[in-house]
N, C-alpha and C. Protein backbone atom coordinates (compact mmCIF):
# COMPACT_ATOMS: atom_id res chain seq x y z
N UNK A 1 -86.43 14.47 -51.44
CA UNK A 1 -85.23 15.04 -50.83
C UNK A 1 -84.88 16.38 -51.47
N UNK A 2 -84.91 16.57 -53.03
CA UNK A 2 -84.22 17.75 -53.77
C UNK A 2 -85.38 18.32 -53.00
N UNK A 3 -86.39 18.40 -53.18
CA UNK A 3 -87.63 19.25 -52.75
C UNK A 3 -87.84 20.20 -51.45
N UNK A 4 -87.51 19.20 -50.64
CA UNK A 4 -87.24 19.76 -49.04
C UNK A 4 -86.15 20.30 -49.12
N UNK A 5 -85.18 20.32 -49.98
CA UNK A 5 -84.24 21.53 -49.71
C UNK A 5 -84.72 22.84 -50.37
N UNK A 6 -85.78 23.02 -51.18
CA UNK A 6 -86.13 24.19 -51.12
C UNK A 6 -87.55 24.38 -50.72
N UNK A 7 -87.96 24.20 -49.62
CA UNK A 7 -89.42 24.19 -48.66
C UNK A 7 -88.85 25.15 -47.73
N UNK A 8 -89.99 26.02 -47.36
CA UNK A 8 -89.68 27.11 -46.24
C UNK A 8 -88.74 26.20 -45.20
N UNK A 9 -87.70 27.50 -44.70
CA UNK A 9 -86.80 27.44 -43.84
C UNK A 9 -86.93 28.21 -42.60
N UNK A 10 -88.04 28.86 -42.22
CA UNK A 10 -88.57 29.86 -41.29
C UNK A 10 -87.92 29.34 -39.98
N UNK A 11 -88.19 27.59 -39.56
CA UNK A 11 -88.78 26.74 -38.44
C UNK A 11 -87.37 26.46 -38.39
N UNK A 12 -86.29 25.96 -39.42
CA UNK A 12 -85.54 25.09 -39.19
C UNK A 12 -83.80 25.65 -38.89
N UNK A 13 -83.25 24.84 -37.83
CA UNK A 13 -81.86 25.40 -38.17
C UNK A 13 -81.41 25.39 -38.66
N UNK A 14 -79.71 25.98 -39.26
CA UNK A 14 -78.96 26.22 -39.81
C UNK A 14 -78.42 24.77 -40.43
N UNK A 15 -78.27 24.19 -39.09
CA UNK A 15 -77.41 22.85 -39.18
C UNK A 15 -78.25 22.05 -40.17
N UNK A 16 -79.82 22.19 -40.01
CA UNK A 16 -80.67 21.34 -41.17
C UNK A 16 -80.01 21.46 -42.79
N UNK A 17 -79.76 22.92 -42.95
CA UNK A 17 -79.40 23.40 -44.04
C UNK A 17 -78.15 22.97 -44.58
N UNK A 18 -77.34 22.68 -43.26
CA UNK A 18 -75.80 22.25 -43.78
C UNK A 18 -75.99 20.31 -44.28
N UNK A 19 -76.62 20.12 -43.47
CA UNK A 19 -77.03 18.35 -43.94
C UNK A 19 -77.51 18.15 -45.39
N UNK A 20 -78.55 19.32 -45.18
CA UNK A 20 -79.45 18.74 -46.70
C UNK A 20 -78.30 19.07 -48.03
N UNK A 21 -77.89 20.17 -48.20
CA UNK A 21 -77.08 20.63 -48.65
C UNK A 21 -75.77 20.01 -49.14
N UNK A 22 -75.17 19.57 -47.99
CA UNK A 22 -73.87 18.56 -48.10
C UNK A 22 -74.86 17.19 -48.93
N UNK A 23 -75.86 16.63 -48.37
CA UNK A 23 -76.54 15.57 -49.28
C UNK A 23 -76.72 15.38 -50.49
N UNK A 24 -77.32 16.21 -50.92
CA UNK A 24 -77.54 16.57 -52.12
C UNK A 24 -76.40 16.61 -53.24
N UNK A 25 -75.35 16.82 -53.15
CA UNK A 25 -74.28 17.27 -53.66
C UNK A 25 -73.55 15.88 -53.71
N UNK A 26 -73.30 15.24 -52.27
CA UNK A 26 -73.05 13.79 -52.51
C UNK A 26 -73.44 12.69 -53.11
N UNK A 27 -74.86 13.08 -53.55
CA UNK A 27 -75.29 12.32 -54.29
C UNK A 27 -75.45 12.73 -55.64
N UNK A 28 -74.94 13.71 -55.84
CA UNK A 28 -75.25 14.50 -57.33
C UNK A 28 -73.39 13.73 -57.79
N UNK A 29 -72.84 14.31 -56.88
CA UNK A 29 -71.26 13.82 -56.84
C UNK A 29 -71.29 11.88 -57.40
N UNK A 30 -71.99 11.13 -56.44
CA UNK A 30 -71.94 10.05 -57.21
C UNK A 30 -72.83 9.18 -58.49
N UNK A 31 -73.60 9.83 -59.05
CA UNK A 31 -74.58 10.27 -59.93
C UNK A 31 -73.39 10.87 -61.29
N UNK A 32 -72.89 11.98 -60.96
CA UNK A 32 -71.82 12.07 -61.71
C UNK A 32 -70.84 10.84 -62.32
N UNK A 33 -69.73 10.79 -60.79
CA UNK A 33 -69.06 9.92 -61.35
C UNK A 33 -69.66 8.12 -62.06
N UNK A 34 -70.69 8.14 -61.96
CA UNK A 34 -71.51 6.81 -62.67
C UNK A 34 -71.57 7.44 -63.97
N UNK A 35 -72.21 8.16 -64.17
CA UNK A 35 -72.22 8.21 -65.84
C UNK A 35 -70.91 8.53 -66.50
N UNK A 36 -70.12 9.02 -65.83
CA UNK A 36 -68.86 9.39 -66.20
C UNK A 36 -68.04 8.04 -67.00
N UNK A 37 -68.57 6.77 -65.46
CA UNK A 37 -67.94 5.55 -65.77
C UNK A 37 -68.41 4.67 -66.84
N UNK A 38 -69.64 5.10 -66.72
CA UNK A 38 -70.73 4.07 -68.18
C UNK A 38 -70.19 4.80 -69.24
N UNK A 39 -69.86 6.03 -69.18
CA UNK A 39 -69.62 6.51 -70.82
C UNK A 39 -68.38 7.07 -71.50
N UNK A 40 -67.51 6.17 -70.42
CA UNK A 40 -66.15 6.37 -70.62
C UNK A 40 -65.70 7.08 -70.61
N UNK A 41 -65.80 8.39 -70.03
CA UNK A 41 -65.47 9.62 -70.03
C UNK A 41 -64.48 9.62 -69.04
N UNK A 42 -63.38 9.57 -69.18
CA UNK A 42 -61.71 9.76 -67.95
C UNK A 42 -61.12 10.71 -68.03
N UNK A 43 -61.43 11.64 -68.89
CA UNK A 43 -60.42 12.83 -69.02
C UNK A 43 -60.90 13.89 -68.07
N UNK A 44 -61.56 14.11 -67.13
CA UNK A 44 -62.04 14.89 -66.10
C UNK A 44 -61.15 15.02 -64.74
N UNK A 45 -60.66 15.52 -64.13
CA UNK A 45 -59.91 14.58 -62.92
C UNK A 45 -60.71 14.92 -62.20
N UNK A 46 -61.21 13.86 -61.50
CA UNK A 46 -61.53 13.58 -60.17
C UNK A 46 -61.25 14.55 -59.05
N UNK A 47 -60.22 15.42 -59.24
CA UNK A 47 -59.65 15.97 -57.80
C UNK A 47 -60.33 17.28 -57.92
N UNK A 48 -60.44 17.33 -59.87
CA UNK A 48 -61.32 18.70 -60.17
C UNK A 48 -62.79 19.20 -59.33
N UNK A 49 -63.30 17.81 -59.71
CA UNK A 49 -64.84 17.34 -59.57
C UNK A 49 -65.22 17.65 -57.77
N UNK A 50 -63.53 17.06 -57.24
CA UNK A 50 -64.33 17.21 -55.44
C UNK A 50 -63.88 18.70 -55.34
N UNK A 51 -63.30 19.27 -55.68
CA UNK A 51 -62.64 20.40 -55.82
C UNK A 51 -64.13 21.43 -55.92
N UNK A 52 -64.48 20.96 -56.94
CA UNK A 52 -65.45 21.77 -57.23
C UNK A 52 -67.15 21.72 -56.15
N UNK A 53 -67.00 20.53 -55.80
CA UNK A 53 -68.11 20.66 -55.58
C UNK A 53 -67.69 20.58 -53.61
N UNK A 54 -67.01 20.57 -53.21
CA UNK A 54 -66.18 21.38 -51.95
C UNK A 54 -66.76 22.86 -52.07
N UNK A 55 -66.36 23.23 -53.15
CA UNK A 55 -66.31 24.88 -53.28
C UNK A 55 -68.26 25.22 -53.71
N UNK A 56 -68.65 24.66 -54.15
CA UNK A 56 -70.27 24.72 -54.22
C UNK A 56 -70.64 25.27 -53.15
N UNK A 57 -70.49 23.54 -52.54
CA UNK A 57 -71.22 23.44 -51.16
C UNK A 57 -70.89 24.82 -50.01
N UNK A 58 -69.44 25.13 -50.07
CA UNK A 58 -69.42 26.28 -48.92
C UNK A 58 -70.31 27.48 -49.80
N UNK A 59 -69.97 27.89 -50.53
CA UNK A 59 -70.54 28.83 -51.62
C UNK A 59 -72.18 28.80 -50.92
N UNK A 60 -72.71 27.79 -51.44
CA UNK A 60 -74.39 27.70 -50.78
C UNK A 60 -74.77 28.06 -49.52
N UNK A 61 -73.50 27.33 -48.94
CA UNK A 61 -74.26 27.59 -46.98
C UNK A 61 -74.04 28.93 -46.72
N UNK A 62 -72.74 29.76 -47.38
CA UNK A 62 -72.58 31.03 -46.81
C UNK A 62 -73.57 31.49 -47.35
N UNK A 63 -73.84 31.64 -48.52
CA UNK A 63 -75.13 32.47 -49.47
C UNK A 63 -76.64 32.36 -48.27
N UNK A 64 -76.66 30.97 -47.99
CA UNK A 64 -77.97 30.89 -47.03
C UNK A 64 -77.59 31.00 -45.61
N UNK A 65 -76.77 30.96 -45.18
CA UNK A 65 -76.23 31.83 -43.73
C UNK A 65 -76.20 33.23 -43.89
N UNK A 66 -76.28 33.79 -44.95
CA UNK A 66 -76.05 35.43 -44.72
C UNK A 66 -77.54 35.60 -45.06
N UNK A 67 -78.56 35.20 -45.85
CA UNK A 67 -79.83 35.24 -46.35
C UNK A 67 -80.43 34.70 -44.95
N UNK A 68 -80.05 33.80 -44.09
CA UNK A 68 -81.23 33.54 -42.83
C UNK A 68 -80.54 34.49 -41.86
N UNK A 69 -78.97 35.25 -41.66
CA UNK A 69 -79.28 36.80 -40.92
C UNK A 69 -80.03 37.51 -40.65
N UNK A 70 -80.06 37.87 -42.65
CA UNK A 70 -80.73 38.75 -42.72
C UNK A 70 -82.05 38.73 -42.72
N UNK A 71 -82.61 38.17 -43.02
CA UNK A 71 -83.92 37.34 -42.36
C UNK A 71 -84.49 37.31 -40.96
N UNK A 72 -83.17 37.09 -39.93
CA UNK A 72 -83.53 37.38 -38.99
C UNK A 72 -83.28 38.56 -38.36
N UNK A 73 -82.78 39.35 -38.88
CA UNK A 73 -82.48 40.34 -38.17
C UNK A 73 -83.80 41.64 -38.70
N UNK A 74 -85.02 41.20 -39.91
CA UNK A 74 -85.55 41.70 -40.33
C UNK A 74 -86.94 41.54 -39.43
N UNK A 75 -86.71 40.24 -39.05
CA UNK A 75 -88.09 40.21 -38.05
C UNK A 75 -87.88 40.68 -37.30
N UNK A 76 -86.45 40.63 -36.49
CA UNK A 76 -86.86 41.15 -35.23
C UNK A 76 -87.14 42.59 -34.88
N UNK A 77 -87.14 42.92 -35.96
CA UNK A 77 -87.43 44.51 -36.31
C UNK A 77 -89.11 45.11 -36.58
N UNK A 78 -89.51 43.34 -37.00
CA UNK A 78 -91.05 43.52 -37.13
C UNK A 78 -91.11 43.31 -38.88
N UNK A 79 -90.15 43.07 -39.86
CA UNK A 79 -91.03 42.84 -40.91
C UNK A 79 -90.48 41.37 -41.27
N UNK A 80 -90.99 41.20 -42.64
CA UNK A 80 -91.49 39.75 -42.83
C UNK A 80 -92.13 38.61 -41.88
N UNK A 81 -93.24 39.28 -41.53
CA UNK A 81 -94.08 38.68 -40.30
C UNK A 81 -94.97 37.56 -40.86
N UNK A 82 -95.23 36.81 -39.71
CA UNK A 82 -96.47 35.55 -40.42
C UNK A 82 -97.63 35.47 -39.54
N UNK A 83 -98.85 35.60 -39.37
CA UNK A 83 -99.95 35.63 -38.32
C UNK A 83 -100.24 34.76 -38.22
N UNK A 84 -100.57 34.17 -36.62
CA UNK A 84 -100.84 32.90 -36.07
C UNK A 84 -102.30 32.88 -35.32
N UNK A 85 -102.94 32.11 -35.44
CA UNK A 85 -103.97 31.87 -34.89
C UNK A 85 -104.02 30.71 -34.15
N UNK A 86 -104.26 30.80 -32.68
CA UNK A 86 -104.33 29.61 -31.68
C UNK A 86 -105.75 29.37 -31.10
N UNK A 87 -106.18 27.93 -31.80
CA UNK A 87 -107.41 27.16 -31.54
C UNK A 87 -106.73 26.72 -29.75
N UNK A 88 -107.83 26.95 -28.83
CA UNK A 88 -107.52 26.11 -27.42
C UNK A 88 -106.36 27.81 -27.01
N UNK A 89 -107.17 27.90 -25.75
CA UNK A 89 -106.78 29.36 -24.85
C UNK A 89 -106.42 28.23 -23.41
N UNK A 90 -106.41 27.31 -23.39
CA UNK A 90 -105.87 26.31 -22.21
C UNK A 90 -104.34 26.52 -21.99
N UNK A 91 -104.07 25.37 -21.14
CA UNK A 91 -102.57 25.50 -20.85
C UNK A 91 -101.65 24.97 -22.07
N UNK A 92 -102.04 24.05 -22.81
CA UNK A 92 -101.46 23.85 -23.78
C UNK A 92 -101.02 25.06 -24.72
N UNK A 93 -102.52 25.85 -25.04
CA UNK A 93 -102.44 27.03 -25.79
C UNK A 93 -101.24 28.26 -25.30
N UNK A 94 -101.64 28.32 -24.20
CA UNK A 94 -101.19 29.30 -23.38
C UNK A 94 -99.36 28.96 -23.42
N UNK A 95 -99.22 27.85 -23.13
CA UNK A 95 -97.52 27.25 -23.32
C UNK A 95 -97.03 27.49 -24.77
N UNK A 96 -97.63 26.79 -25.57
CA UNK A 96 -97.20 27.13 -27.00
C UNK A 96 -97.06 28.77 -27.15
N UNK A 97 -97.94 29.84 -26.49
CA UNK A 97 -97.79 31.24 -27.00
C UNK A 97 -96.88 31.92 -26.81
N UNK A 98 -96.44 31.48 -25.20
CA UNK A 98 -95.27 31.97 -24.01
C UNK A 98 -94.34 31.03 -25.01
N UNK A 99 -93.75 30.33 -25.88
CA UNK A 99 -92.63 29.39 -26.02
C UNK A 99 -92.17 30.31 -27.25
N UNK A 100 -93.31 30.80 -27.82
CA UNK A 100 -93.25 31.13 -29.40
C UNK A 100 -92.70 32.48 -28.89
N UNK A 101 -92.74 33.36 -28.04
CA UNK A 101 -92.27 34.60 -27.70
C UNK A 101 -90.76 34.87 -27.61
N UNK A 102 -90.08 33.45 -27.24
CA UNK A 102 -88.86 33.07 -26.93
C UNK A 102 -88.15 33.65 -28.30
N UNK A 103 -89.08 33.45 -29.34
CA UNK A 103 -88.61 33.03 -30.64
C UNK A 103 -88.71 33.93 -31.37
N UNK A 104 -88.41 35.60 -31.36
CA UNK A 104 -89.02 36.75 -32.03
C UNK A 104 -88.15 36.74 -33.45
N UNK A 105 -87.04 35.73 -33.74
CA UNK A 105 -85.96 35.55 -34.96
C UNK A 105 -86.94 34.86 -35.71
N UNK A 106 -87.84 34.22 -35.34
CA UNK A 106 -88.86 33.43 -36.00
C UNK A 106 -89.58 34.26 -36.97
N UNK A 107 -90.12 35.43 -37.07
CA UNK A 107 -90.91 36.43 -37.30
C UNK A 107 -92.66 35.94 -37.11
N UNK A 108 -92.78 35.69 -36.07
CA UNK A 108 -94.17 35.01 -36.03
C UNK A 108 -95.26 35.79 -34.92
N UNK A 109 -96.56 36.05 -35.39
CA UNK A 109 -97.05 36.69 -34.58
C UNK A 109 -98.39 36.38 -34.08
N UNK A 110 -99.03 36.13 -33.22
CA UNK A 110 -100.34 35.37 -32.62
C UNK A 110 -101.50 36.49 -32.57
N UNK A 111 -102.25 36.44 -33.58
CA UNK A 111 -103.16 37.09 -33.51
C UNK A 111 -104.56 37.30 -32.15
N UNK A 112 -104.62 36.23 -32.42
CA UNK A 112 -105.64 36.03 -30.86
C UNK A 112 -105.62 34.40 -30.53
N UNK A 113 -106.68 33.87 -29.84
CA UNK A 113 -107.09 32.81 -30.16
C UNK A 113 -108.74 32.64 -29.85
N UNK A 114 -109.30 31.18 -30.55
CA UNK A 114 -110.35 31.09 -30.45
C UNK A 114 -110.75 29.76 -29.19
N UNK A 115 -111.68 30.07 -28.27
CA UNK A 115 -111.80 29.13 -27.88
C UNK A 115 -113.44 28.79 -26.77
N UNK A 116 -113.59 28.03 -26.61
CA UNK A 116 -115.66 27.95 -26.51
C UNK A 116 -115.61 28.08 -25.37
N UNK A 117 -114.55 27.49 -24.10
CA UNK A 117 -114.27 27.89 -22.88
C UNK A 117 -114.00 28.92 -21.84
N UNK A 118 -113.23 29.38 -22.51
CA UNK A 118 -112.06 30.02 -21.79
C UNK A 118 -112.59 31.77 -21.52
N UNK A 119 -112.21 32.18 -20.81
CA UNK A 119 -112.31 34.23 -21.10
C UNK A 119 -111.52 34.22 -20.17
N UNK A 120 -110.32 35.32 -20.76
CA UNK A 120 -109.36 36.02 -19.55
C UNK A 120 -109.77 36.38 -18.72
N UNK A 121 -108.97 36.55 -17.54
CA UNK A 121 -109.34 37.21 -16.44
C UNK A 121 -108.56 38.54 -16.79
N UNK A 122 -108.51 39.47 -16.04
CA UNK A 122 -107.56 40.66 -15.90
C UNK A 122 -106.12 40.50 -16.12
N UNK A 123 -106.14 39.41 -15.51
CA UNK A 123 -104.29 39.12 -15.11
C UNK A 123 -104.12 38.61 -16.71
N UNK A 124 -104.97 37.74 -17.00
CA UNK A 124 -104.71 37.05 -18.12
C UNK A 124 -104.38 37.43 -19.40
N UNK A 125 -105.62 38.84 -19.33
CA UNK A 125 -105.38 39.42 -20.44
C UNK A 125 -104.34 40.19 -20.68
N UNK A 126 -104.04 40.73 -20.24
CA UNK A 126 -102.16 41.76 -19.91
C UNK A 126 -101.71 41.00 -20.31
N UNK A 127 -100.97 39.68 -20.57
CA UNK A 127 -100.08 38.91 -20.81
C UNK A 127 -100.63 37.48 -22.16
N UNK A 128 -101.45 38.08 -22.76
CA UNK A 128 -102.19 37.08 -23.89
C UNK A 128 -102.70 37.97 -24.74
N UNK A 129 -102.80 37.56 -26.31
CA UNK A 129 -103.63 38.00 -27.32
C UNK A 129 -104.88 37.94 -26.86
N UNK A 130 -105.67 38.61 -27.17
CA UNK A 130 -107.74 38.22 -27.07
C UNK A 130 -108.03 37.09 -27.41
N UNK A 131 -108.97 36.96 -26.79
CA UNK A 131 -109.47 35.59 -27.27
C UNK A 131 -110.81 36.28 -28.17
N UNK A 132 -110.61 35.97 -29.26
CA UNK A 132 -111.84 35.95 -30.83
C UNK A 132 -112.98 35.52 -30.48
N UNK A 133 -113.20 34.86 -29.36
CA UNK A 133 -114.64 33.93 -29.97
C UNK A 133 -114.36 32.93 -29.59
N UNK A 134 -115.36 32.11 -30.14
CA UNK A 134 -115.80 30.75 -29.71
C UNK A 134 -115.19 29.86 -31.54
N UNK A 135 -115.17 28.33 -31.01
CA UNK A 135 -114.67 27.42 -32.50
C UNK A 135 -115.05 27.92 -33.85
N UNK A 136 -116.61 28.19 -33.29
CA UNK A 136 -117.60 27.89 -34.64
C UNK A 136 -117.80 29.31 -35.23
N UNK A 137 -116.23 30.58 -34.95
CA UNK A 137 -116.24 31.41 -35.91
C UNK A 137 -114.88 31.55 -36.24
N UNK A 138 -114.45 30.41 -36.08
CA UNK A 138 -113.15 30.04 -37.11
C UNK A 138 -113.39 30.85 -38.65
N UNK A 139 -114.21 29.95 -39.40
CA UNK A 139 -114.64 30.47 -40.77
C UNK A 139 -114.53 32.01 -40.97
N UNK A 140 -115.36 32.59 -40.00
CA UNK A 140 -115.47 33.98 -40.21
C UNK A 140 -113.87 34.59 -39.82
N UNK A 141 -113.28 34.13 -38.66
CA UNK A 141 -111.78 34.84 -38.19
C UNK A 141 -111.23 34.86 -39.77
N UNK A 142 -111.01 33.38 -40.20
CA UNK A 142 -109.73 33.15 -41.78
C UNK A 142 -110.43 34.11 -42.66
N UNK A 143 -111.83 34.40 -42.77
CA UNK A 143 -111.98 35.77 -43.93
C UNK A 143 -111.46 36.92 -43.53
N UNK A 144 -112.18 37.62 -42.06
CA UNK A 144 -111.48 38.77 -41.59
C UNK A 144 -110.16 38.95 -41.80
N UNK A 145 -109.23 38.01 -40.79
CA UNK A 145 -108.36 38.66 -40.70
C UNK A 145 -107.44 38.23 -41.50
N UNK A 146 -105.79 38.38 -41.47
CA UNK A 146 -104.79 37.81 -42.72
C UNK A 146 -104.03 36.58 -41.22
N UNK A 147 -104.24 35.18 -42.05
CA UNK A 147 -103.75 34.51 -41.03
C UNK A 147 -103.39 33.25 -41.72
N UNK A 148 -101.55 32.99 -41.60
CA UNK A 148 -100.81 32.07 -42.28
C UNK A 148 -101.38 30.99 -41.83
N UNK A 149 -100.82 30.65 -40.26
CA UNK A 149 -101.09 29.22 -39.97
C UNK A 149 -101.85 29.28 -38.81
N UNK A 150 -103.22 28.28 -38.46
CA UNK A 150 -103.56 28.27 -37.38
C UNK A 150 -102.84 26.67 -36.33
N UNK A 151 -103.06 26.61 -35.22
CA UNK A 151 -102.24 26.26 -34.63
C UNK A 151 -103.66 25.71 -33.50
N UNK A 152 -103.48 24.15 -33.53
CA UNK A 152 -104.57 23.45 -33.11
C UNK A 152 -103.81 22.94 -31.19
N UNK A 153 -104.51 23.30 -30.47
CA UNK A 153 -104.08 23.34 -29.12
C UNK A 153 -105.03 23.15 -28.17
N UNK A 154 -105.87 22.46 -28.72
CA UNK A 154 -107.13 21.84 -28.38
C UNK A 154 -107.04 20.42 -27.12
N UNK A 155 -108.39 20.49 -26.43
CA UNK A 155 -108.00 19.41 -25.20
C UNK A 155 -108.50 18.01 -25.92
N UNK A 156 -108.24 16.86 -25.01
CA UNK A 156 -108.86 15.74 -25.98
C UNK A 156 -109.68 15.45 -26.29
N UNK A 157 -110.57 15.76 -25.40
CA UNK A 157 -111.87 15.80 -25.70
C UNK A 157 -112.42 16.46 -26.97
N UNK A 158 -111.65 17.11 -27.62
CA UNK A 158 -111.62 17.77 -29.35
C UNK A 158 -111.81 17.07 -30.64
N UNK A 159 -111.65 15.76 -29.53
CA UNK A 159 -111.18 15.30 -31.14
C UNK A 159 -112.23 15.09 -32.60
N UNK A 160 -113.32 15.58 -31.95
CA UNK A 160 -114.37 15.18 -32.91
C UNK A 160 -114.55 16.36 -33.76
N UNK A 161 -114.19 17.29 -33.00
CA UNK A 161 -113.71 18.74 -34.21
C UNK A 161 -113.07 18.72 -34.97
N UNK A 162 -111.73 18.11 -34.89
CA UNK A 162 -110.40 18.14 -35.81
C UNK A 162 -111.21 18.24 -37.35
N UNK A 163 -111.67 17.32 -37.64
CA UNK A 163 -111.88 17.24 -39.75
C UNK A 163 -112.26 18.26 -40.17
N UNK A 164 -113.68 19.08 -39.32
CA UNK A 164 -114.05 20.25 -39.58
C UNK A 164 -112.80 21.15 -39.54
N UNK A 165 -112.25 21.55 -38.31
CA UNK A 165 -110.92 22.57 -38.50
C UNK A 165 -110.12 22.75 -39.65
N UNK A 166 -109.60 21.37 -39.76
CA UNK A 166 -108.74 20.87 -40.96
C UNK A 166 -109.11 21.49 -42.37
N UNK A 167 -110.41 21.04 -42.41
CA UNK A 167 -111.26 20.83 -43.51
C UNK A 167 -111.15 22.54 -43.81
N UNK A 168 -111.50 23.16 -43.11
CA UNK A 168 -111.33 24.71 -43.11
C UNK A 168 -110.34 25.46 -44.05
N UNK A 169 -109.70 25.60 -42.71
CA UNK A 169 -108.23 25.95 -42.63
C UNK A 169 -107.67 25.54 -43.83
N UNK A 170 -108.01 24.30 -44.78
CA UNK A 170 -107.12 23.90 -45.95
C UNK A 170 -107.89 24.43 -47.41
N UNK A 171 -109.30 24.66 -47.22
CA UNK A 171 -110.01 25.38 -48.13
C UNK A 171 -109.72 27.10 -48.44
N UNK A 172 -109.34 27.10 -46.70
CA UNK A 172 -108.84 29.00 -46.86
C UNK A 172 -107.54 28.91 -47.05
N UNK A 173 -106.48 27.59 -47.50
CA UNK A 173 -105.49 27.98 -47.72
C UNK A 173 -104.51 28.07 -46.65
N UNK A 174 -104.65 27.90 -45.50
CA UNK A 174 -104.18 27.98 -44.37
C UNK A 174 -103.49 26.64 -43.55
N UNK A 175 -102.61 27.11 -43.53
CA UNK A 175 -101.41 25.56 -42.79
C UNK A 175 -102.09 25.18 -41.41
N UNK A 176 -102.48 24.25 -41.29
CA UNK A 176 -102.85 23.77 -39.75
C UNK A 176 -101.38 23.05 -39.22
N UNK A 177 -100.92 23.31 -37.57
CA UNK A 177 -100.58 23.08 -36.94
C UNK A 177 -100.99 22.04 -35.98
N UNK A 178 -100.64 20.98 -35.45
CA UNK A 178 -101.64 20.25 -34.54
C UNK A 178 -100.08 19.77 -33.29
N UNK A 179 -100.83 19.96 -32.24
CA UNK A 179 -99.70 20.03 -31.00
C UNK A 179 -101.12 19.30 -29.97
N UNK A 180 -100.19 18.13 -29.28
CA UNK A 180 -99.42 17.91 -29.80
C UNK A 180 -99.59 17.06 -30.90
N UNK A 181 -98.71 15.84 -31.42
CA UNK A 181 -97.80 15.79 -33.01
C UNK A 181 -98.96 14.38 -33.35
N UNK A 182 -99.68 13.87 -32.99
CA UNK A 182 -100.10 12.56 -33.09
C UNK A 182 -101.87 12.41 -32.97
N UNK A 183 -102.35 12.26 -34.32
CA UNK A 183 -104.10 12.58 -33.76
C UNK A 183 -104.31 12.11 -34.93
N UNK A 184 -106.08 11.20 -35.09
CA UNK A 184 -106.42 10.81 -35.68
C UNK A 184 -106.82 11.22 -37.35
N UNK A 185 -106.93 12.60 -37.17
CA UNK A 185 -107.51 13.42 -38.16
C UNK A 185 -105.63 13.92 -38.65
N UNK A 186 -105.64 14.20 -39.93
CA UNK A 186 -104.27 14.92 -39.99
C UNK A 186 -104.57 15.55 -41.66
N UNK A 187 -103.81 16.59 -41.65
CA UNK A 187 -103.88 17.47 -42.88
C UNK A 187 -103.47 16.81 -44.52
N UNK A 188 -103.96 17.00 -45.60
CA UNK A 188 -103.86 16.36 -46.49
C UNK A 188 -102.01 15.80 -47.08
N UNK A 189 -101.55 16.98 -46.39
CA UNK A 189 -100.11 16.81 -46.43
C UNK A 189 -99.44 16.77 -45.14
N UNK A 190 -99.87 15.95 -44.49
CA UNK A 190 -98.68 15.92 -43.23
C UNK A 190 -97.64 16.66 -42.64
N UNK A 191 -97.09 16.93 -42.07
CA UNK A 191 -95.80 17.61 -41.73
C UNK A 191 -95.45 17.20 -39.97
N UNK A 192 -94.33 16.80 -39.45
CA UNK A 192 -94.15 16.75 -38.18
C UNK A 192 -92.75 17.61 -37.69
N UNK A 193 -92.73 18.20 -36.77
CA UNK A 193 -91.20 19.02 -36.28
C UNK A 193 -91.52 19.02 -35.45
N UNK A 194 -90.73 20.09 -34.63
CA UNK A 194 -90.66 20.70 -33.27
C UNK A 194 -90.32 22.15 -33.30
N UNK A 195 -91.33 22.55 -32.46
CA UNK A 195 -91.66 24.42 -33.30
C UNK A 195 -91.74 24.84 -32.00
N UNK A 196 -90.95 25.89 -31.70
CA UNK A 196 -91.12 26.83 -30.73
C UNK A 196 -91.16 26.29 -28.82
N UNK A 197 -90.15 24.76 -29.53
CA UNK A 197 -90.53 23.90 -28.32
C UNK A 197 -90.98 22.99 -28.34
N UNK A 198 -92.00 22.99 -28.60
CA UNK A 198 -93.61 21.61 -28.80
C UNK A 198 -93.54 21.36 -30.06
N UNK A 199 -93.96 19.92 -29.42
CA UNK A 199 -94.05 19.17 -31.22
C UNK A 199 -94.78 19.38 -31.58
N UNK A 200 -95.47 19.49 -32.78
CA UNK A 200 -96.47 19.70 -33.41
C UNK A 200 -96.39 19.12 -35.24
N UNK A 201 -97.57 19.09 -35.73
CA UNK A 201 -97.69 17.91 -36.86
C UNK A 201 -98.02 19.24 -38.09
């Protein structure tokens, strides 16, 4: 719990921040008053203690309400950017890219995608990143280019790829995404939300 309150906040709302936040404190709050009571300690008042930690808690959220502003108001300008790479140029792919556009406060940006199928048409391409290639130069894309998280958008028939991807992507250091949220293969550390719309793991 202490932990996830300080794990990137890129993805998540505000309101996440006000929960974890208020949590933490409530339980630090009764954590307090226990040792207080085991060690006889009464000369504190109580009214001090909520007093104080009332005044924490707003203290924190404004500090991180004015810090995720400014944050956002920095991407949408174009800096503090993160590069995305989308495995699967299908409709899945294609939905997740159009959803993520919605989201330019996000600071997130789709480099291309890779996929063994697919090639734009004319129309297609005007309105999509390039498509890189085919799966099996994944490896080579994560050296070339600079790319945070790739983002697995693959049909089902995939599934026999996943370990390799994974397997990748976590050697170069790179966060895998998997949309949607539920598949046999999954990253050494898990993660599940809802990003840009679609669930994803």
């Amino acid at each position: 719990m202490l932990f996830s309150l300080y794990s990137p906040k890129r993805k998540k709302r505000f309101a996440d921040d006000v929960f974890r936040v208020t949590q933490i404190h409530i339980v630090g709050l009764f954590v307090l008053l226990s040792v207080m009571f085991f060690v006889k300690q009464i000369d504190i008042s109580r009214s001090y203690l909520a007093i104080y930690m009332v005044g924490n808690v707003l203290l924190i959220l404004f500090y991180r309400f004015f810090l995720k502003q400014v944050l956002k108001a920095l991407r949408q300008k174009g800096y503090n950017k993160q590069f995305m790479l989308i495995l699967g140029a299908g409709t899945l792919g294609q939905r997740f890219y159009h959803n993520l556009g919605q989201y330019p406060d996000l600071g997130y940006e789709v480099v291309g995608f890779l996929d063994d199928k697919r090639h734009w048409s004319e129309e297609e391409a005007a309105h999509f990143r390039p498509i890189l290639g085919g799966l099996d130069q994944l490896e080579a894309t994560l050296s070339r280019l600079m790319i945070d998280e790739v983002i697995l958008a693959l049909p089902l028939d995939a599934h026999d790829k996943y370990p390799k991807i994974i397997n990748m992507c976590e050697k170069a250091g790179v966060r895998t995404l998997i949309i949607p949220d539920f598949f046999d293969y999954l990253p050494a550390r898990p993660y599940f939300d809802n990003f840009a719309g679609i669930a994803d793991d």
